[in-house]
Protein backbone atom coordinates (compact mmCIF):
# COMPACT_ATOMS: atom_id res chain seq x y z
CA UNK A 1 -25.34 -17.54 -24.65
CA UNK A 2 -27.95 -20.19 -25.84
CA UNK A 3 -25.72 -21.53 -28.83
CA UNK A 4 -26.04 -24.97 -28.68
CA UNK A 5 -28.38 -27.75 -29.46
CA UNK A 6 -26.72 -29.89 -31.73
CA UNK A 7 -23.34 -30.63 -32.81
CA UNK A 8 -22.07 -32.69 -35.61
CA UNK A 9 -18.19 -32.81 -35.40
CA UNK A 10 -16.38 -32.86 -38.50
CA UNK A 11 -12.58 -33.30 -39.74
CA UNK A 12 -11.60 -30.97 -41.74
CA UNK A 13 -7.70 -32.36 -42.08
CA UNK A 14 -5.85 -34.53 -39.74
CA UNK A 15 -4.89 -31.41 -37.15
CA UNK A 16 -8.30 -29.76 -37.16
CA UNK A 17 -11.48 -30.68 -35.86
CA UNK A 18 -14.70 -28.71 -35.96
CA UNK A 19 -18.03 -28.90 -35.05
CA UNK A 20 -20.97 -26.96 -36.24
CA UNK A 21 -23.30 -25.68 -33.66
CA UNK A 22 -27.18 -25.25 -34.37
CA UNK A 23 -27.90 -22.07 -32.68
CA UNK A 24 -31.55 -21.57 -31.22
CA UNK A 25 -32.26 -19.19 -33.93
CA UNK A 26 -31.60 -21.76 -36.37
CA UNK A 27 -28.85 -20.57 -37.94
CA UNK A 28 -25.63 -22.87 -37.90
CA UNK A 29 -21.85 -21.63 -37.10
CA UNK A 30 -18.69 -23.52 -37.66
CA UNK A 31 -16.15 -23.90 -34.80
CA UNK A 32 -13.00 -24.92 -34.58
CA UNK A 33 -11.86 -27.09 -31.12
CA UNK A 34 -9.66 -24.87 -29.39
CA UNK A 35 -8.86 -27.99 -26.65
CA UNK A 36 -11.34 -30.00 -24.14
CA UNK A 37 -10.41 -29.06 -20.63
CA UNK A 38 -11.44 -30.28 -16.82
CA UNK A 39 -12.32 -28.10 -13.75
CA UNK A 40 -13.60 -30.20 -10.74
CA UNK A 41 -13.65 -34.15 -12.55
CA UNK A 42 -16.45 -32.03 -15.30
CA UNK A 43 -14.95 -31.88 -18.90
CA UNK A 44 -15.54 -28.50 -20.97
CA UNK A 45 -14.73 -27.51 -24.45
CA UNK A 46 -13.70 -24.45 -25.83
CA UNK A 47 -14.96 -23.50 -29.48
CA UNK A 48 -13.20 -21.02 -32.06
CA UNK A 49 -16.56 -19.68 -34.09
CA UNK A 50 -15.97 -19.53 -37.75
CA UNK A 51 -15.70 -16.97 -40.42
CA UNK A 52 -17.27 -18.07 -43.92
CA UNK A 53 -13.75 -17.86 -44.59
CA UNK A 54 -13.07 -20.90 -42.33
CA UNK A 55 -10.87 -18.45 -40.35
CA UNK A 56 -11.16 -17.03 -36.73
CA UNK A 57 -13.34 -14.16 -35.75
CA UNK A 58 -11.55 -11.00 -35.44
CA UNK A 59 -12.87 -10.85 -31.58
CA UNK A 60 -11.20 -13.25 -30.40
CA UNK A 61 -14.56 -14.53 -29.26
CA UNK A 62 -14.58 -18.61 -27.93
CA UNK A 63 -17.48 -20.09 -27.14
CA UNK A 64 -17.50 -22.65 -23.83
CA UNK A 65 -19.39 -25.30 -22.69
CA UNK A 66 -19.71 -28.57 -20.55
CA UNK A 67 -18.79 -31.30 -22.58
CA UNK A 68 -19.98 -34.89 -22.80
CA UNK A 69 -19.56 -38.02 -23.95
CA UNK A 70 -22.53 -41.03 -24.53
CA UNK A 71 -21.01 -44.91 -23.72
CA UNK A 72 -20.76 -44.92 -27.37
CA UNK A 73 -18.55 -41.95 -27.37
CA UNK A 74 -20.75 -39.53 -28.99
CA UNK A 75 -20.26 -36.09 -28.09
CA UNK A 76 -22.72 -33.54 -26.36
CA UNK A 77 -22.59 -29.65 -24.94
CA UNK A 78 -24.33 -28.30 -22.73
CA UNK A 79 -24.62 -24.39 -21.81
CA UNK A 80 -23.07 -22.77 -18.49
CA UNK A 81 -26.03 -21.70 -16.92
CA UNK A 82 -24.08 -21.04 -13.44
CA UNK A 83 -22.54 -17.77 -12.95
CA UNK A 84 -19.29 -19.02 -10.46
CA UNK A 85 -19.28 -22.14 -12.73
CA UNK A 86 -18.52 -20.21 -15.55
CA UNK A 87 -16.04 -18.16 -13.61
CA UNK A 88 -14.19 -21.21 -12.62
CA UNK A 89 -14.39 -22.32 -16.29
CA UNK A 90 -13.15 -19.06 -17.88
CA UNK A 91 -10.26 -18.88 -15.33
CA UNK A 92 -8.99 -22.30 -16.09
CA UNK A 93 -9.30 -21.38 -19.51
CA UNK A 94 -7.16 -17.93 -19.42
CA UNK A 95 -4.32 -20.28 -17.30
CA UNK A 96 -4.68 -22.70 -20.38
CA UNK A 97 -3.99 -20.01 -22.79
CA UNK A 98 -1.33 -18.76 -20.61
CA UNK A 99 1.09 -21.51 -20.31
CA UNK A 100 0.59 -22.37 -24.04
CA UNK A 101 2.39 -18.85 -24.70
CA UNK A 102 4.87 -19.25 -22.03
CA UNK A 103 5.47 -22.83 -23.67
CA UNK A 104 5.87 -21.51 -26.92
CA UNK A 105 8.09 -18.91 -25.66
CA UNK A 106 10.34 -21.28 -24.89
């Protein structure tokens, strides 16, 4: 996935945030912050992309990356260009997911 080379996070009420991602083709996509996550001291973010709609794609697709933040606090991503990185990443992910339903279950 070569999504990202810009970002430009936006509120769109107090609950969501989203950032829109300037793909490589040029086209843009809106993304909602699913939640900003660490595996080994790195931080990653997990992005919901978009519908025109403003509503989730029907795929369920997210969209992760390494996250960063300037000493000014201005965000960054970076792709996942590591295979077992990525691994790690998705894993943590699917355990993230899973105790968020086993918390709501509750």
């Amino acid at each position: 996935m070569n999504e990202n080379q810009t970002n430009t996070p936006m509120e769109d009420d107090d609950e969501d945030m989203r950032v829109t991602l300037s793909l490589d083709d040029g086209s843009d996509v809106e993304c909602a912050i699913l939640t900003i996550f660490d595996v080994n001291e790195q931080d990653y973010i997990a992005l919901l992309p978009l519908d025109e709609n403003g509503e989730g794609n029907e795929d369920g697709e997210v969209y992760i990356y390494r996250y960063f933040e300037d000493n000014d606090g201005n965000p960054s991503l970076e792709n996942i260009q590591d295979d077992d990185e990525y691994e790690a990443v998705a894993d943590r992910f699917d355990e993230l997911l899973d105790e968020e339903a086993f918390d709501d279950m509750e």
